[in-house]
Structures are given as C-alpha cells and as structure tokens.
PDB file of N, CA and C in Angstrom:
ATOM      1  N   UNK A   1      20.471  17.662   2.815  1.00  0.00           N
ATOM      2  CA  UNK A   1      20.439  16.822   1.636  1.00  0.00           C
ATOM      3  C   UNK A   1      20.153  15.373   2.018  1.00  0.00           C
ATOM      4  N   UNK A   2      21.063  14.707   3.188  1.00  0.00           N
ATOM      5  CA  UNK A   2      20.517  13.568   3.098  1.00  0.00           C
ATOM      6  C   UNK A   2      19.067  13.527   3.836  1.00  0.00           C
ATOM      7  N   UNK A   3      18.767  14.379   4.831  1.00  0.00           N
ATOM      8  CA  UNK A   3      17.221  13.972   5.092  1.00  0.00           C
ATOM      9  C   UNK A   3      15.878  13.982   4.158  1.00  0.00           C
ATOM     10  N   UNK A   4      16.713  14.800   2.817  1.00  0.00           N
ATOM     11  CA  UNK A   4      15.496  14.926   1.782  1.00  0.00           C
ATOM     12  C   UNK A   4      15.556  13.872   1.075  1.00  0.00           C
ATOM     13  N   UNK A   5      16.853  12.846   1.298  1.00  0.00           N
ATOM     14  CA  UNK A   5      16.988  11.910   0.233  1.00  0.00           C
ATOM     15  C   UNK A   5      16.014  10.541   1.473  1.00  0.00           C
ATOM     16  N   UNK A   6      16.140  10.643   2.329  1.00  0.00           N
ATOM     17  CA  UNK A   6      15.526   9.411   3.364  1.00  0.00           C
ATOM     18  C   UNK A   6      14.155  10.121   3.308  1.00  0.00           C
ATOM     19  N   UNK A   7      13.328  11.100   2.786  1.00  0.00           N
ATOM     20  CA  UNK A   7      12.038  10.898   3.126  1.00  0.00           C
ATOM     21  C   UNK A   7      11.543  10.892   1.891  1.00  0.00           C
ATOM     22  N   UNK A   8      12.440  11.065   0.612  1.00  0.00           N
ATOM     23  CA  UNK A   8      12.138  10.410  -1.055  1.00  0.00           C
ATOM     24  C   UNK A   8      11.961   8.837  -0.658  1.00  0.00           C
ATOM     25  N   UNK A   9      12.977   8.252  -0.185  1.00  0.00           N
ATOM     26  CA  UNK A   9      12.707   6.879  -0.098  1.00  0.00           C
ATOM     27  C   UNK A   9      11.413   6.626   0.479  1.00  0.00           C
ATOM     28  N   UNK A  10      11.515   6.997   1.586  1.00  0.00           N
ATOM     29  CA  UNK A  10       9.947   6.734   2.269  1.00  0.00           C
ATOM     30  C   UNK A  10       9.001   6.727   1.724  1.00  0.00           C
ATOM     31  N   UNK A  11       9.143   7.681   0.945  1.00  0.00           N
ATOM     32  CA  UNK A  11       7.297   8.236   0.144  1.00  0.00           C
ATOM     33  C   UNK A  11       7.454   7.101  -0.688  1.00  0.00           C
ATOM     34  N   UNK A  12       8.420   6.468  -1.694  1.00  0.00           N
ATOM     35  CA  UNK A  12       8.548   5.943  -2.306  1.00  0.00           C
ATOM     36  C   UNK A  12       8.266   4.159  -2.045  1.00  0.00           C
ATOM     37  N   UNK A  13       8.881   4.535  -0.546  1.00  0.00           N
ATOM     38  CA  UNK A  13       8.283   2.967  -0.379  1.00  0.00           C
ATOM     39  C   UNK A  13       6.809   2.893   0.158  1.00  0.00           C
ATOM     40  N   UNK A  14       6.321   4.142   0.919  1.00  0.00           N
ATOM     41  CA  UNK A  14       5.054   3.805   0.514  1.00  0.00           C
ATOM     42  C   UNK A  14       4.070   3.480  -0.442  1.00  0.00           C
ATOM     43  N   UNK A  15       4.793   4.267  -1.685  1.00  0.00           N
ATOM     44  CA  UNK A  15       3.840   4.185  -2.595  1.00  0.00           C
ATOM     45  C   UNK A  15       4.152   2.650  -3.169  1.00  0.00           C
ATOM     46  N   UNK A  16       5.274   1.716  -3.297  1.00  0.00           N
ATOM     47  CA  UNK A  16       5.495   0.810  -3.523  1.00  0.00           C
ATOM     48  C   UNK A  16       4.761  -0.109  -2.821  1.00  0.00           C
ATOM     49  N   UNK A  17       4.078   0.158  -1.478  1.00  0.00           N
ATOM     50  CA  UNK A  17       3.233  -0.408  -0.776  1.00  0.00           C
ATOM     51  C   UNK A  17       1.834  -0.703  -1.299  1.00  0.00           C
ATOM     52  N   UNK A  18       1.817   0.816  -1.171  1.00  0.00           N
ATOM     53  CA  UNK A  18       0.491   1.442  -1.604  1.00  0.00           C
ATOM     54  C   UNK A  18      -0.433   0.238  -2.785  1.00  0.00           C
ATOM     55  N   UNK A  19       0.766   0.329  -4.208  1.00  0.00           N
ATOM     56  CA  UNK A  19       0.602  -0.177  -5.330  1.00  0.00           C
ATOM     57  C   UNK A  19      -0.037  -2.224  -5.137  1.00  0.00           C
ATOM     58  N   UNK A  20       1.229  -2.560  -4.269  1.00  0.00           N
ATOM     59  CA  UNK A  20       0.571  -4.209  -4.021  1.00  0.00           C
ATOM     60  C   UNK A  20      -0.480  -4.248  -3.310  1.00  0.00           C
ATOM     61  N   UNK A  21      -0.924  -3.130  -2.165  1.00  0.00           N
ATOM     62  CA  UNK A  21      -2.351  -3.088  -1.669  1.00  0.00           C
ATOM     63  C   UNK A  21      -3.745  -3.083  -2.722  1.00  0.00           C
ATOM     64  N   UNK A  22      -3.001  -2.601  -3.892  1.00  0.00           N
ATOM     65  CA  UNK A  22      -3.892  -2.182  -4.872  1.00  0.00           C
ATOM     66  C   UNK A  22      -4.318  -3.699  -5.446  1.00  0.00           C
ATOM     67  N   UNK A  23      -2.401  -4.358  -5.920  1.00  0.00           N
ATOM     68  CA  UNK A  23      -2.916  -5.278  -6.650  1.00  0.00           C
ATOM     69  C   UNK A  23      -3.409  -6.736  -5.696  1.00  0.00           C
ATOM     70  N   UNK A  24      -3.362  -6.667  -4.578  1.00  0.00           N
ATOM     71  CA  UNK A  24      -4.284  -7.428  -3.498  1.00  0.00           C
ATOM     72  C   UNK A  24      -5.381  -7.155  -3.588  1.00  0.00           C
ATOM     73  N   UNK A  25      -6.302  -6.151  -3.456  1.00  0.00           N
ATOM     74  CA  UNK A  25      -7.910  -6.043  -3.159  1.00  0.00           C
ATOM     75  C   UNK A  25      -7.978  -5.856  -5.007  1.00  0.00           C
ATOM     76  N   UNK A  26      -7.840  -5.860  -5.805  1.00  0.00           N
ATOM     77  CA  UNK A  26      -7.945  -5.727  -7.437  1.00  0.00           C
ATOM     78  C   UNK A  26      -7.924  -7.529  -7.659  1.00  0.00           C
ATOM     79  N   UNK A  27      -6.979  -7.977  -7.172  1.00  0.00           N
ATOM     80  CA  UNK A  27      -6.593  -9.318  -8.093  1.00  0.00           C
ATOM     81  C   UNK A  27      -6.641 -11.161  -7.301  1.00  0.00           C
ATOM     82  N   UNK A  28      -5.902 -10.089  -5.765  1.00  0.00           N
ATOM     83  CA  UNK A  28      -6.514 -11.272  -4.678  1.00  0.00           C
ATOM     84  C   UNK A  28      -5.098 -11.834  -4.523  1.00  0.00           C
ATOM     85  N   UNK A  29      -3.961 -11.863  -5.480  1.00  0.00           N
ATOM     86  CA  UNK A  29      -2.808 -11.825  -5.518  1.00  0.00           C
ATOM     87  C   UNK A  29      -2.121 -11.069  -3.840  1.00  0.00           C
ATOM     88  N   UNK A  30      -1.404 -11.699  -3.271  1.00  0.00           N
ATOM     89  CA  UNK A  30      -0.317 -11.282  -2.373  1.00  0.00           C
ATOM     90  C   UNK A  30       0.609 -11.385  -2.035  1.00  0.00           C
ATOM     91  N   UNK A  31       1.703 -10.296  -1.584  1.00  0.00           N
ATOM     92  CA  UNK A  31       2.616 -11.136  -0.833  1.00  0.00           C
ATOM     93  C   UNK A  31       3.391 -12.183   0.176  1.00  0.00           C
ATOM     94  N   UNK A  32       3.861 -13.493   0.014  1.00  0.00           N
ATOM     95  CA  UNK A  32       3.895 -14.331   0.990  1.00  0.00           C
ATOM     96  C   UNK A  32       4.875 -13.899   1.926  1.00  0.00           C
ATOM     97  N   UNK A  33       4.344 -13.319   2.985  1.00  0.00           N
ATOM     98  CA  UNK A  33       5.486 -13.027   3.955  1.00  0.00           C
ATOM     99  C   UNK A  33       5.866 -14.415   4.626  1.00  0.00           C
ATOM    100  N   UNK A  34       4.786 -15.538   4.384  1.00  0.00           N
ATOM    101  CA  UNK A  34       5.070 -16.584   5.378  1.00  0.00           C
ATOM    102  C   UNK A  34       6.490 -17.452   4.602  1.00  0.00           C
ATOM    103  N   UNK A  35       7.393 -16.848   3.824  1.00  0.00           N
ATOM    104  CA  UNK A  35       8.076 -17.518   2.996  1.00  0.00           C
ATOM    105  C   UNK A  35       9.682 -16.396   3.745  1.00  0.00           C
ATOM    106  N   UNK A  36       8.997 -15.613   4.702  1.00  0.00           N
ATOM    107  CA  UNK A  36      10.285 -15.333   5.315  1.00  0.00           C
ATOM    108  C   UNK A  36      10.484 -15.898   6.623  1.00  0.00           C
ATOM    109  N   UNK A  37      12.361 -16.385   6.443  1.00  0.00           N
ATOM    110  CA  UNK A  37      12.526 -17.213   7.644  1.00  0.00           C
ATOM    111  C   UNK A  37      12.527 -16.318   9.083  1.00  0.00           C
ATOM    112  N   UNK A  38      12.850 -15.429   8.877  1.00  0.00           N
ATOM    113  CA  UNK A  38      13.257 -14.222  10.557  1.00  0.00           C
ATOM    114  C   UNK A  38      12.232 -13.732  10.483  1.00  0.00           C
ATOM    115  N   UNK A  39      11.921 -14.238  11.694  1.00  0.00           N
ATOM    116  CA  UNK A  39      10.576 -13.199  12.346  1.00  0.00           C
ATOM    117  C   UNK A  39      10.578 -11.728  12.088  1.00  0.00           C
ATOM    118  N   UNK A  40      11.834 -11.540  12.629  1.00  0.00           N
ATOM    119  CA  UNK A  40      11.934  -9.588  12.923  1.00  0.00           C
ATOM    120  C   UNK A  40      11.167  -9.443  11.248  1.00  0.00           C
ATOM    121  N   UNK A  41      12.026  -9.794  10.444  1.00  0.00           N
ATOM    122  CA  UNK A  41      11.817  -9.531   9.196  1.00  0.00           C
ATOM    123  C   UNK A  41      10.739  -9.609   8.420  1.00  0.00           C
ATOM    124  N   UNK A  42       9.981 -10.673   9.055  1.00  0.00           N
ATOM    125  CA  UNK A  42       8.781 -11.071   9.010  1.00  0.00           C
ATOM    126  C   UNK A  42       7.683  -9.889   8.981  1.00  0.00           C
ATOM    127  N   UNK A  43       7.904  -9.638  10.611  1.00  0.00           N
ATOM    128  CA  UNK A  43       7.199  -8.601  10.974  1.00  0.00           C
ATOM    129  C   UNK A  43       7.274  -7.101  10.174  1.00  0.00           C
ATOM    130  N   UNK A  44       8.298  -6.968   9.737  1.00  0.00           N
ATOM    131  CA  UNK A  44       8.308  -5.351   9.269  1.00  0.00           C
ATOM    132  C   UNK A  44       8.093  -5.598   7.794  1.00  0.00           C
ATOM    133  N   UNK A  45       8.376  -6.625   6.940  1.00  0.00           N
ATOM    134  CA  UNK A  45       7.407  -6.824   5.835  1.00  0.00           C
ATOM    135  C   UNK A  45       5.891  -6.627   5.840  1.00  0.00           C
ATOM    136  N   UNK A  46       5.431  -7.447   7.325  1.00  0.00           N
ATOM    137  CA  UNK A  46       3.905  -7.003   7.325  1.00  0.00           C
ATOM    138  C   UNK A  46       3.199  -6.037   7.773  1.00  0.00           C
ATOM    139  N   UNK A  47       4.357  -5.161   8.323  1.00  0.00           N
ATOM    140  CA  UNK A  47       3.775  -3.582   8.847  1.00  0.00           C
ATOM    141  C   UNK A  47       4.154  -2.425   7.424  1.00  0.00           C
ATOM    142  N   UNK A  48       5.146  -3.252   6.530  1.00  0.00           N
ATOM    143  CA  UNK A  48       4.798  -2.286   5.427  1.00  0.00           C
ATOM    144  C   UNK A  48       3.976  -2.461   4.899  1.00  0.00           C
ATOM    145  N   UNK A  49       3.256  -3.708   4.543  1.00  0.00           N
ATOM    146  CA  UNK A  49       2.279  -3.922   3.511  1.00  0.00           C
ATOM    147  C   UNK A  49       1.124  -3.004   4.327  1.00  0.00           C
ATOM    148  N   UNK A  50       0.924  -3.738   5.531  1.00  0.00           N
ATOM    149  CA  UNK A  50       0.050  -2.660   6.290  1.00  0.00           C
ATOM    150  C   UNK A  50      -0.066  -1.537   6.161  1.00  0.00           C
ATOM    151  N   UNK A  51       0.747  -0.815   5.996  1.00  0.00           N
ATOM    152  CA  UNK A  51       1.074   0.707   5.671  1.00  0.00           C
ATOM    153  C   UNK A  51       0.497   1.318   4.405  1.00  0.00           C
ATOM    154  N   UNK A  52       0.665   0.354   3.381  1.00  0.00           N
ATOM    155  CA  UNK A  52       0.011   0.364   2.216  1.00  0.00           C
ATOM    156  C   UNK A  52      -1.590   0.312   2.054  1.00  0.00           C
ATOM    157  N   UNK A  53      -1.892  -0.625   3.191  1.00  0.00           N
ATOM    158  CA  UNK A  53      -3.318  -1.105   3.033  1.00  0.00           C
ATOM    159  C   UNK A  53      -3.839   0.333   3.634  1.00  0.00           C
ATOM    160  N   UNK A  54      -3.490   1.237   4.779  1.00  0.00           N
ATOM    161  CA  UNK A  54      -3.936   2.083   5.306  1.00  0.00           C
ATOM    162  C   UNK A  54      -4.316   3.161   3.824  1.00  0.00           C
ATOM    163  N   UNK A  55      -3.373   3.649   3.683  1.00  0.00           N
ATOM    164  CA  UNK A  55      -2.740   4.601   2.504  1.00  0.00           C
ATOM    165  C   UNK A  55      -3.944   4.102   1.322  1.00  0.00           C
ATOM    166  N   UNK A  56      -4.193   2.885   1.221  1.00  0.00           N
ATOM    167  CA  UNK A  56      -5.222   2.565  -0.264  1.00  0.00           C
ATOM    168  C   UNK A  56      -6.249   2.681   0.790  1.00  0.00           C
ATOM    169  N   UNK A  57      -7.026   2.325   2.084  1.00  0.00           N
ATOM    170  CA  UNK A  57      -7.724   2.988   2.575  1.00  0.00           C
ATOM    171  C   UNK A  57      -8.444   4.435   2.607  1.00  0.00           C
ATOM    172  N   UNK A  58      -7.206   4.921   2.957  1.00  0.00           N
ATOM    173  CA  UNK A  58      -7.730   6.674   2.942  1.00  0.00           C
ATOM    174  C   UNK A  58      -8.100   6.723   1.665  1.00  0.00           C
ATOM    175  N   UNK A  59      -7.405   6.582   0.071  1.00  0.00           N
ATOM    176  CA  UNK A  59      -6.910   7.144  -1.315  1.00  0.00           C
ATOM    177  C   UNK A  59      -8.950   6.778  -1.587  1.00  0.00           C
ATOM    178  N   UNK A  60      -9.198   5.607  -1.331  1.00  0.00           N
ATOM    179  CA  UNK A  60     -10.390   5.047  -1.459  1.00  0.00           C
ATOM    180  C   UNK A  60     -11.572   5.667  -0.768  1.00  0.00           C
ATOM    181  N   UNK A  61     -11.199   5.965   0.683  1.00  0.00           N
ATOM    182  CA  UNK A  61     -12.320   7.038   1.198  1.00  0.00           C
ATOM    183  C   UNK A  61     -12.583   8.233   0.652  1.00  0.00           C
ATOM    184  N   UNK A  62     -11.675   8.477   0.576  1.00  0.00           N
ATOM    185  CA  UNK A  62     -11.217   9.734  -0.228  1.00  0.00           C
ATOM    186  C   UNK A  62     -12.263   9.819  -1.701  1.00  0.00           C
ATOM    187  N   UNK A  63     -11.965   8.994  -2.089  1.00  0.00           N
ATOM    188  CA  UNK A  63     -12.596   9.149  -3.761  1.00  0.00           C
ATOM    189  C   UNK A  63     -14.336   8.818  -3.858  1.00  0.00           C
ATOM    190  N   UNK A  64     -14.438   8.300  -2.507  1.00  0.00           N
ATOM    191  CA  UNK A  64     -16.014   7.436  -2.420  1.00  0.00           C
ATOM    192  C   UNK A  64     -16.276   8.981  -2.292  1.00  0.00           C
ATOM    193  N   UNK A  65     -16.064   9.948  -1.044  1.00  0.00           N
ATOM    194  CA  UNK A  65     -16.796  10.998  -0.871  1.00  0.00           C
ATOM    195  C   UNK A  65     -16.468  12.196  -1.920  1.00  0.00           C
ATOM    196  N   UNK A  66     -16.120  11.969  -2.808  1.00  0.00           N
ATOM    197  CA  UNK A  66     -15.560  12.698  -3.523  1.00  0.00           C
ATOM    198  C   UNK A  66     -16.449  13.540  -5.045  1.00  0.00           C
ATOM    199  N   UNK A  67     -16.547  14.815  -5.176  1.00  0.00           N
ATOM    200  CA  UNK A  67     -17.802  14.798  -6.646  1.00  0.00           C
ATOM    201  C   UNK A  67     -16.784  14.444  -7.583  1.00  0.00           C
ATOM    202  N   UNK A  68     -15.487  14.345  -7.814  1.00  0.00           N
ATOM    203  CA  UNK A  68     -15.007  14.494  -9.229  1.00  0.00           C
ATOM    204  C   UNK A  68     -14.252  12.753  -9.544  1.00  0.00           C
ATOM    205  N   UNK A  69     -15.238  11.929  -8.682  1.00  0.00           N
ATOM    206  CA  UNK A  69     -14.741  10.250  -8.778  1.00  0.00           C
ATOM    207  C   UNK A  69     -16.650   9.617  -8.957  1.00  0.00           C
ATOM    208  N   UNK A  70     -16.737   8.854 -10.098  1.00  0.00           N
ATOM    209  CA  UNK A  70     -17.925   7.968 -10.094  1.00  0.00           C
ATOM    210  C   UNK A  70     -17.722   7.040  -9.949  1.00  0.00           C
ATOM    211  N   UNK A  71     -18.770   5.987  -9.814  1.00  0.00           N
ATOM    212  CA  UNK A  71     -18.654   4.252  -9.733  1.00  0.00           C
ATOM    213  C   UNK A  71     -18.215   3.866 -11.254  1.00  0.00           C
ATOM    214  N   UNK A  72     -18.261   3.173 -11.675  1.00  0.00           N
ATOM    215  CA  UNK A  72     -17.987   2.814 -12.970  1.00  0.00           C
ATOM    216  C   UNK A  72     -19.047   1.661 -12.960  1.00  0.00           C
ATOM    217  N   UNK A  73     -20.186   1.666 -14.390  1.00  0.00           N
ATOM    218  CA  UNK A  73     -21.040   1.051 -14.333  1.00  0.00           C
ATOM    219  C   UNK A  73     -21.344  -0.212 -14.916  1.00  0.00           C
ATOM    220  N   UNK A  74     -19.829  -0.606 -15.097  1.00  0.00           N
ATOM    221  CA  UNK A  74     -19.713  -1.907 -15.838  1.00  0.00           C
ATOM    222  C   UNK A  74     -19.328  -2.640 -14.710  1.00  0.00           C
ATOM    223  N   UNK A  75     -19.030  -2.797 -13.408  1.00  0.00           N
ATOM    224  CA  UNK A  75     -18.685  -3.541 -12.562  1.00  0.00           C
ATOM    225  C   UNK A  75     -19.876  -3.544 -11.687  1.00  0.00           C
TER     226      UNK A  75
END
C-alpha cells in the first residue's frame, strides 16, 4: 500500500511538471528557481522541471509522428 501510494505521487508530480513545461514553451511564462535561497533546493526544483521538459518532449515526438495528431492550420 504505501509503495502504490509513493509512485501515485510521482506520476503525479510528473505530470505537475509535465503541465508548467507546457505552460513554458505555450506562453514563455516560468518558474523562477533563481528566487530559491538553498542551492540543494535549487537544484532539485530544476531537475524536476527538467523532468517535465523531457516528458513534454517525448508527449510531442510522439504526436509529430503520429496519424491520429494534425498541425492545426491557424498557427
């Protein structure tokens, strides 16, 4: 039980990742990690966002090679 409850979180914080990766390359909007004082802390803020950016990576490769995703022809 609890290992199913620590890899809900996980998925969850990826996808919480996932989502500001989205609204970064969508809006240009980000998070200021430079507004944290501890390094350590620093750092693992920017390996989650990272994590996210990977994850909207693939979701995006993914859909480019994909038949059941088009461009949209207003952009």
């Amino acid at each position: 039980m609890a290992l199913g409850r620590i890899v809900h979180y996980a998925v969850d914080a990826v996808l919480v990742s996932t989502v500001v990766a989205g609204i970064r390359r969508s809006s240009g909007f980000t998070v200021d990690t430079t507004r944290i004082s501890d390094p350590t802390m620093r750092s693992l803020a920017d390996r989650f966002l990272g994590v996210g950016e990977t994850i909207f990576d693939m979701a995006t490769a993914t859909s480019v090679n994909s038949d059941y995703f088009r461009k949209d022809s207003r952009r």
